[in-house]
PDB file of N, CA and C in Angstrom:
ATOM      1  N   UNK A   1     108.581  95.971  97.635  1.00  0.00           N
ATOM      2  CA  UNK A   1     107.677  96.962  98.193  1.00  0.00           C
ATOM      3  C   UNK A   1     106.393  96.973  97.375  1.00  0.00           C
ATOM      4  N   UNK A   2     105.052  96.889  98.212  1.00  0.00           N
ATOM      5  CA  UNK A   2     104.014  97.002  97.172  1.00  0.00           C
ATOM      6  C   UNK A   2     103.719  98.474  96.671  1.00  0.00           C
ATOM      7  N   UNK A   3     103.275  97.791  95.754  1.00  0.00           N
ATOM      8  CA  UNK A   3     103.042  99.778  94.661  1.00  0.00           C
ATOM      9  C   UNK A   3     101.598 100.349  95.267  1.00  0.00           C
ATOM     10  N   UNK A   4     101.324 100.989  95.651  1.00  0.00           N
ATOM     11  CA  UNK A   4     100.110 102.429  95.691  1.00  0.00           C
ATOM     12  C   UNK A   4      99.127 102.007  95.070  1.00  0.00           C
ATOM     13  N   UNK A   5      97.744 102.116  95.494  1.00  0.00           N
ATOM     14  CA  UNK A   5      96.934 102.133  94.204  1.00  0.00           C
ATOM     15  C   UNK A   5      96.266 103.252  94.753  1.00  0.00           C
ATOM     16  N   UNK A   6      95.923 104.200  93.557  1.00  0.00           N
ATOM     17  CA  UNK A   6      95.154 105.493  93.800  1.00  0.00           C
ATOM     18  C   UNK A   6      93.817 105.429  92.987  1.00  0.00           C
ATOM     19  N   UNK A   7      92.835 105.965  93.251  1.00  0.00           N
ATOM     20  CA  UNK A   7      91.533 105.772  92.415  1.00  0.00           C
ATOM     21  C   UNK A   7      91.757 106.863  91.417  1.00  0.00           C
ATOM     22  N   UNK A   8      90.722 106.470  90.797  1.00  0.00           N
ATOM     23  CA  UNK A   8      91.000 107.576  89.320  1.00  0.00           C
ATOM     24  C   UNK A   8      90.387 108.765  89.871  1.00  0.00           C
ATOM     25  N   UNK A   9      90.751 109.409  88.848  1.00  0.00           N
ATOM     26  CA  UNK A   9      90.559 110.973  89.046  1.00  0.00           C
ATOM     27  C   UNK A   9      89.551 111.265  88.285  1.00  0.00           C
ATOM     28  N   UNK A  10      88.402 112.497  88.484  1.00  0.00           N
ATOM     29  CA  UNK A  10      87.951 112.989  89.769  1.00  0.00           C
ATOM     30  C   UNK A  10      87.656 111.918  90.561  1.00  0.00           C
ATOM     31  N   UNK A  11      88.407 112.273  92.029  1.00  0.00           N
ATOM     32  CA  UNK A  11      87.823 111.130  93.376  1.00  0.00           C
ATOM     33  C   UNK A  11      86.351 112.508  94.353  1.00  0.00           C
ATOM     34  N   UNK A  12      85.614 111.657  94.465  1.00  0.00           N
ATOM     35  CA  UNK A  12      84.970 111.955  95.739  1.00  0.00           C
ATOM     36  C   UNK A  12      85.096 113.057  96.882  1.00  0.00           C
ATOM     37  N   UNK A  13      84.681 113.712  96.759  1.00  0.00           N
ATOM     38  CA  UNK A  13      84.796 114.765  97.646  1.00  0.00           C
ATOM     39  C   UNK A  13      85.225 113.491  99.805  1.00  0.00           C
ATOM     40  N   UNK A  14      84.511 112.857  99.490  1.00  0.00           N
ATOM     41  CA  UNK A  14      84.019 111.631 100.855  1.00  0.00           C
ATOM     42  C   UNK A  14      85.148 110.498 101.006  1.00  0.00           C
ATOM     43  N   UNK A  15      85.333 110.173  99.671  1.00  0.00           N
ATOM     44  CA  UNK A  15      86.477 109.489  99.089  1.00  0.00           C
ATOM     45  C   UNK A  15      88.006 109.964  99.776  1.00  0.00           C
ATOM     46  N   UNK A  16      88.443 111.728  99.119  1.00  0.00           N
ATOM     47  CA  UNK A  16      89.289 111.984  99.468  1.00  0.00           C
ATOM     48  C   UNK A  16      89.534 111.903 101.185  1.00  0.00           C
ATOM     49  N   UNK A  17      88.506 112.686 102.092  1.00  0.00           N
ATOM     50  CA  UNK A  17      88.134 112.864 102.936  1.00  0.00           C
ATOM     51  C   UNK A  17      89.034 111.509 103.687  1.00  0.00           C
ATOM     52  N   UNK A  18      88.498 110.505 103.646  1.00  0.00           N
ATOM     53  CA  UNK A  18      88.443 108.663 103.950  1.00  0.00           C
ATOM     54  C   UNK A  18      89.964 108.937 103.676  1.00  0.00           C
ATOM     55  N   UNK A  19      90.144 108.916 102.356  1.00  0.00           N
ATOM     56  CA  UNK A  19      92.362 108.829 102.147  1.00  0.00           C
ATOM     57  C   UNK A  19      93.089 109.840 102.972  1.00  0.00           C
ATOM     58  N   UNK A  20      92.662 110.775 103.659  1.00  0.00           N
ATOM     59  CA  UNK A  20      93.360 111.897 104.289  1.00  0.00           C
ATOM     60  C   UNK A  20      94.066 110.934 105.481  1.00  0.00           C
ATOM     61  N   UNK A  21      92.479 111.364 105.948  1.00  0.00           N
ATOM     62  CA  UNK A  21      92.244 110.491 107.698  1.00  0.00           C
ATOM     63  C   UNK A  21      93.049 109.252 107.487  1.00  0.00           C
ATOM     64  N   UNK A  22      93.471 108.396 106.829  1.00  0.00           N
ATOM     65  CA  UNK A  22      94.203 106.993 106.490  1.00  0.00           C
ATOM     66  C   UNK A  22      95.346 107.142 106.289  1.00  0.00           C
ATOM     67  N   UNK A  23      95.647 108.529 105.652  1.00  0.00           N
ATOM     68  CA  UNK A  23      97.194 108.875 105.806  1.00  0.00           C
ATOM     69  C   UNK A  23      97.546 109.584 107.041  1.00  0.00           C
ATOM     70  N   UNK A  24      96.626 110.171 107.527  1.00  0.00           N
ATOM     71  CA  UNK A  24      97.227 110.565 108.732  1.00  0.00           C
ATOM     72  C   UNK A  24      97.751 109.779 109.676  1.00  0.00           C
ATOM     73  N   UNK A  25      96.253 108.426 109.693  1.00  0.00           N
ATOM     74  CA  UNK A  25      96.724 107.091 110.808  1.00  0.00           C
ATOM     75  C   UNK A  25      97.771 106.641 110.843  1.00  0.00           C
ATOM     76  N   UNK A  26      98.647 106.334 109.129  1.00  0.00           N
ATOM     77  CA  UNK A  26      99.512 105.730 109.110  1.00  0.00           C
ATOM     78  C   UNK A  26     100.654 106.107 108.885  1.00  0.00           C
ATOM     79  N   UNK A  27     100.396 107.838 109.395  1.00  0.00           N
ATOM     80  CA  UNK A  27     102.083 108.908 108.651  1.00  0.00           C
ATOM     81  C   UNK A  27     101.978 108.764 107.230  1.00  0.00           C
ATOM     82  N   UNK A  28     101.594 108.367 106.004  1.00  0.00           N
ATOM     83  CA  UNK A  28     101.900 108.527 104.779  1.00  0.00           C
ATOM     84  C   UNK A  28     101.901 109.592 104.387  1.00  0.00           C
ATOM     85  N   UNK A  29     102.815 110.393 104.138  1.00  0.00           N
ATOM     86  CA  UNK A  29     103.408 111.392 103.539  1.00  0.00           C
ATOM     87  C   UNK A  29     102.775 111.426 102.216  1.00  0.00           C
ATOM     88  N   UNK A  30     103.305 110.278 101.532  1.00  0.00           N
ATOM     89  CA  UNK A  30     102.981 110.602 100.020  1.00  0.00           C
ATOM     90  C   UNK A  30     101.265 110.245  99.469  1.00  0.00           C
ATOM     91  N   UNK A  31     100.613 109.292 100.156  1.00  0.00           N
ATOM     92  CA  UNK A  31      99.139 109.765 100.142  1.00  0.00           C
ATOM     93  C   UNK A  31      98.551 110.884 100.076  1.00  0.00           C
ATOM     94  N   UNK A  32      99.145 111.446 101.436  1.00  0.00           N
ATOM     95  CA  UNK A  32      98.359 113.064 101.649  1.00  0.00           C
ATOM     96  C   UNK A  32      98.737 113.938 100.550  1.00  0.00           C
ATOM     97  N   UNK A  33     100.178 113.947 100.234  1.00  0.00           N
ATOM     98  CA  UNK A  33     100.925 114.468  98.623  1.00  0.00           C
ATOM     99  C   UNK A  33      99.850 114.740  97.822  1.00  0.00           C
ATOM    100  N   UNK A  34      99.329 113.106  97.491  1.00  0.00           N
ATOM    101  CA  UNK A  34      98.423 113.394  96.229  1.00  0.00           C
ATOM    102  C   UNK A  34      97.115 113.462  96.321  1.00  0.00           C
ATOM    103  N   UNK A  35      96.724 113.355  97.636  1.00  0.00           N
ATOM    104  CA  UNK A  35      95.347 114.176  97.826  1.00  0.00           C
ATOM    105  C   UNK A  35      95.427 115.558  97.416  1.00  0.00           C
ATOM    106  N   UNK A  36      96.415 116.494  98.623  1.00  0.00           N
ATOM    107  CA  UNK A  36      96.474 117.845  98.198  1.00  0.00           C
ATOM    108  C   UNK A  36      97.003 117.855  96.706  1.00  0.00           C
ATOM    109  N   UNK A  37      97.410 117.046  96.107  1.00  0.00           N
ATOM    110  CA  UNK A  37      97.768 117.668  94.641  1.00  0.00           C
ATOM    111  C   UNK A  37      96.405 117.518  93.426  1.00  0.00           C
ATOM    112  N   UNK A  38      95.438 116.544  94.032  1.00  0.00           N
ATOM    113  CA  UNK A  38      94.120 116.381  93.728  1.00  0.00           C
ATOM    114  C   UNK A  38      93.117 117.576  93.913  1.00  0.00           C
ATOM    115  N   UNK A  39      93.164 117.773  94.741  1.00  0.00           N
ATOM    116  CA  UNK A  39      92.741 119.119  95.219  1.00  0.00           C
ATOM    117  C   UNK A  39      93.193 120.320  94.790  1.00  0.00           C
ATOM    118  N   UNK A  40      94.305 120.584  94.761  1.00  0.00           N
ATOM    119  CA  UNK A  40      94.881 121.827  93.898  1.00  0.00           C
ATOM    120  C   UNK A  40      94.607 121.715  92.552  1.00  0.00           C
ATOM    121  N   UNK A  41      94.369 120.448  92.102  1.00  0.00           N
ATOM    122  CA  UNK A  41      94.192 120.258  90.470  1.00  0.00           C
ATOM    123  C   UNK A  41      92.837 120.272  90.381  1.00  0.00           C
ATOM    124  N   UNK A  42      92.070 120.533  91.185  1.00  0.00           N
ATOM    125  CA  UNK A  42      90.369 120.570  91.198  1.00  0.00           C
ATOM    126  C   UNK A  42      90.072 119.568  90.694  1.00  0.00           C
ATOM    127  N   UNK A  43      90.571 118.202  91.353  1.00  0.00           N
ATOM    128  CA  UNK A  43      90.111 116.758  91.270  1.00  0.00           C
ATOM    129  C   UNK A  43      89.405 116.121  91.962  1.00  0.00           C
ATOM    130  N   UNK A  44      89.034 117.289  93.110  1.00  0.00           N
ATOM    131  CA  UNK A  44      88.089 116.505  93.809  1.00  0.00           C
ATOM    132  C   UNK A  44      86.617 116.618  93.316  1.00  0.00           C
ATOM    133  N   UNK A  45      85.417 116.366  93.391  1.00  0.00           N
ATOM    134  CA  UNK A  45      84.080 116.890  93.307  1.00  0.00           C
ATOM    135  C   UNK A  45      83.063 116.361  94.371  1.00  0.00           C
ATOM    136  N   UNK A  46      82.583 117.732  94.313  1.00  0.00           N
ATOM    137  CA  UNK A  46      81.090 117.288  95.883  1.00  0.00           C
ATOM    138  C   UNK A  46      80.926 118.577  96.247  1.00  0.00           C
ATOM    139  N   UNK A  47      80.391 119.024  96.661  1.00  0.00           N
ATOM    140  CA  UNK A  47      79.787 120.177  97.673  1.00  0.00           C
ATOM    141  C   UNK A  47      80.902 120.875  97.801  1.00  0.00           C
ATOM    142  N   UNK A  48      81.063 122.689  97.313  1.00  0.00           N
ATOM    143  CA  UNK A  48      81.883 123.458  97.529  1.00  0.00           C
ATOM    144  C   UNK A  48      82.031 123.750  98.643  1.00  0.00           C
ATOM    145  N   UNK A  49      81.220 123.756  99.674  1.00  0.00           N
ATOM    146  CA  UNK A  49      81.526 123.830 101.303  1.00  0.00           C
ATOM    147  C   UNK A  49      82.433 122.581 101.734  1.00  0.00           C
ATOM    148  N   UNK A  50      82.071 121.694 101.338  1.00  0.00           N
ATOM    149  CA  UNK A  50      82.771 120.304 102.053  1.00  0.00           C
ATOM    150  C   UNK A  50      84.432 120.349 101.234  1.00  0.00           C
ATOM    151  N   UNK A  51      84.279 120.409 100.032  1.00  0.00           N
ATOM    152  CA  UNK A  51      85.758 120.895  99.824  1.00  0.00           C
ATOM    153  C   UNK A  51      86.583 121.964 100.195  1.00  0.00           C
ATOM    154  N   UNK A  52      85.907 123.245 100.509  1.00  0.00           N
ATOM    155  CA  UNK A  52      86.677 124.327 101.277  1.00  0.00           C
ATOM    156  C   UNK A  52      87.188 123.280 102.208  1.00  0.00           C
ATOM    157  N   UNK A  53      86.489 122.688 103.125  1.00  0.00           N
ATOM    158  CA  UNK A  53      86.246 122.088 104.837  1.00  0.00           C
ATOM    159  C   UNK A  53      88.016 121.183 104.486  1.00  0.00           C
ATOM    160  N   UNK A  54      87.648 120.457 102.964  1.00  0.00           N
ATOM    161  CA  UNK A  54      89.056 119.708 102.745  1.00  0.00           C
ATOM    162  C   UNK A  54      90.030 120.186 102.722  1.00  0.00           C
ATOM    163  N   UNK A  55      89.810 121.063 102.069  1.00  0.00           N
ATOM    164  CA  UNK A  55      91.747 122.271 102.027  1.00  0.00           C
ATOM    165  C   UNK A  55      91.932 122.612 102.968  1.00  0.00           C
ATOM    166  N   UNK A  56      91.045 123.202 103.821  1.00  0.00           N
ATOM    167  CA  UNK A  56      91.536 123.720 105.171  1.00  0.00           C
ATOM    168  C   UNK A  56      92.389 123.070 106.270  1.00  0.00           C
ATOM    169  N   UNK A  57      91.674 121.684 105.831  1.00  0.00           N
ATOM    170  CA  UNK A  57      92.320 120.332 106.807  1.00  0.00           C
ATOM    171  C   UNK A  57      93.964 120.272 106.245  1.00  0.00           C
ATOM    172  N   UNK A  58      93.626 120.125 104.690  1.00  0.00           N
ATOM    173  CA  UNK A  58      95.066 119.392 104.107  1.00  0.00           C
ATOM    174  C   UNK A  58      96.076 121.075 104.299  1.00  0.00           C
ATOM    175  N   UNK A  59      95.539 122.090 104.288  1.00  0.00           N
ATOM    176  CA  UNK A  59      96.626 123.440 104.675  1.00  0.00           C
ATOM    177  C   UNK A  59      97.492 122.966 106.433  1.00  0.00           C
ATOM    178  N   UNK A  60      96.417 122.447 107.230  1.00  0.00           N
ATOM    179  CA  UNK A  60      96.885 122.204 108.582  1.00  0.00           C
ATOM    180  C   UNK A  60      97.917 121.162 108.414  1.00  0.00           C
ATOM    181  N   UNK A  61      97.693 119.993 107.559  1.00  0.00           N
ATOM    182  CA  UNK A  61      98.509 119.100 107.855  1.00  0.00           C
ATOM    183  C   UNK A  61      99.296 119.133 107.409  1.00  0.00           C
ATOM    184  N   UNK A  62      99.455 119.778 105.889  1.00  0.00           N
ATOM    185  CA  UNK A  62     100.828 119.777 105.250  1.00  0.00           C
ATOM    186  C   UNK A  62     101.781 120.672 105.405  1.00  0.00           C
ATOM    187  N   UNK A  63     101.468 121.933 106.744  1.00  0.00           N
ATOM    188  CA  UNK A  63     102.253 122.689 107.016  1.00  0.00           C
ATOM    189  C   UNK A  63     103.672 122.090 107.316  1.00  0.00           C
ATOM    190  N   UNK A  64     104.862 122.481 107.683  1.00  0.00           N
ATOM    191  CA  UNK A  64     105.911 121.956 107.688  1.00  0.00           C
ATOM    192  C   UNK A  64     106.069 122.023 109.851  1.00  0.00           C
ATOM    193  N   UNK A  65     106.818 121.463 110.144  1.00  0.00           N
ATOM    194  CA  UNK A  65     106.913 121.406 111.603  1.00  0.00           C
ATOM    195  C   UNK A  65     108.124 122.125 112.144  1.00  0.00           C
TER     196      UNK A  65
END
Protein backbone atom coordinates (compact mmCIF):
# COMPACT_ATOMS: atom_id res chain seq x y z
CA UNK A 1 0.00 0.00 0.00
CA UNK A 2 1.48 3.41 -0.78
CA UNK A 3 2.05 5.70 2.28
CA UNK A 4 0.25 9.37 2.36
CA UNK A 5 2.20 12.24 1.82
CA UNK A 6 0.91 15.31 3.70
CA UNK A 7 2.54 18.82 3.32
CA UNK A 8 4.05 20.35 6.23
CA UNK A 9 2.38 22.22 8.59
CA UNK A 10 1.13 25.35 8.54
CA UNK A 11 -0.62 24.34 5.03
CA UNK A 12 -2.43 27.04 3.06
CA UNK A 13 -5.54 28.21 3.80
CA UNK A 14 -6.12 27.28 -0.62
CA UNK A 15 -3.94 24.32 -0.09
CA UNK A 16 -6.22 22.81 2.52
CA UNK A 17 -9.26 23.90 0.59
CA UNK A 18 -7.69 21.75 -2.82
CA UNK A 19 -7.10 18.45 -0.09
CA UNK A 20 -10.77 18.65 1.14
CA UNK A 21 -12.44 18.74 -2.33
CA UNK A 22 -9.83 15.61 -3.27
CA UNK A 23 -10.95 13.78 -0.38
CA UNK A 24 -14.25 14.19 -0.96
CA UNK A 25 -13.79 12.98 -4.82
CA UNK A 26 -12.18 10.05 -3.66
CA UNK A 27 -14.15 9.12 -0.17
CA UNK A 28 -10.83 9.49 1.83
CA UNK A 29 -11.79 9.46 5.16
CA UNK A 30 -8.46 9.84 6.56
CA UNK A 31 -7.34 12.93 4.41
CA UNK A 32 -10.30 14.89 5.49
CA UNK A 33 -9.21 13.46 9.29
CA UNK A 34 -6.21 15.48 9.01
CA UNK A 35 -7.35 18.43 7.40
CA UNK A 36 -9.98 18.94 10.17
CA UNK A 37 -7.31 18.03 12.69
CA UNK A 38 -5.14 20.86 10.92
CA UNK A 39 -7.65 23.12 11.39
CA UNK A 40 -8.58 22.46 14.91
CA UNK A 41 -4.82 22.74 15.61
CA UNK A 42 -4.85 26.25 13.90
CA UNK A 43 -2.65 24.86 11.10
CA UNK A 44 -4.13 26.34 8.61
CA UNK A 45 -3.20 30.16 7.62
CA UNK A 46 -4.90 32.78 5.18
CA UNK A 47 -7.75 35.01 5.60
CA UNK A 48 -9.93 34.52 8.79
CA UNK A 49 -13.07 34.65 6.63
CA UNK A 50 -11.86 31.96 4.21
CA UNK A 51 -11.00 29.73 7.13
CA UNK A 52 -14.32 30.22 9.00
CA UNK A 53 -15.76 29.33 5.13
CA UNK A 54 -13.26 25.98 5.83
CA UNK A 55 -14.68 24.71 9.10
CA UNK A 56 -17.97 25.22 8.13
CA UNK A 57 -17.46 22.93 5.09
CA UNK A 58 -15.29 20.31 7.13
CA UNK A 59 -18.39 20.56 10.22
CA UNK A 60 -20.81 19.44 7.10
CA UNK A 61 -18.75 16.73 6.01
CA UNK A 62 -17.52 15.17 8.96
CA UNK A 63 -20.87 14.95 10.48
CA UNK A 64 -21.68 11.29 10.99
CA UNK A 65 -24.65 9.78 8.64
Amino acid sequence: MKRKRYPRLPVPEGKARQMLSTALMLCDDAQAAWIDRAVKANQVVGRPEAIEDLKRRLDEVMQPN
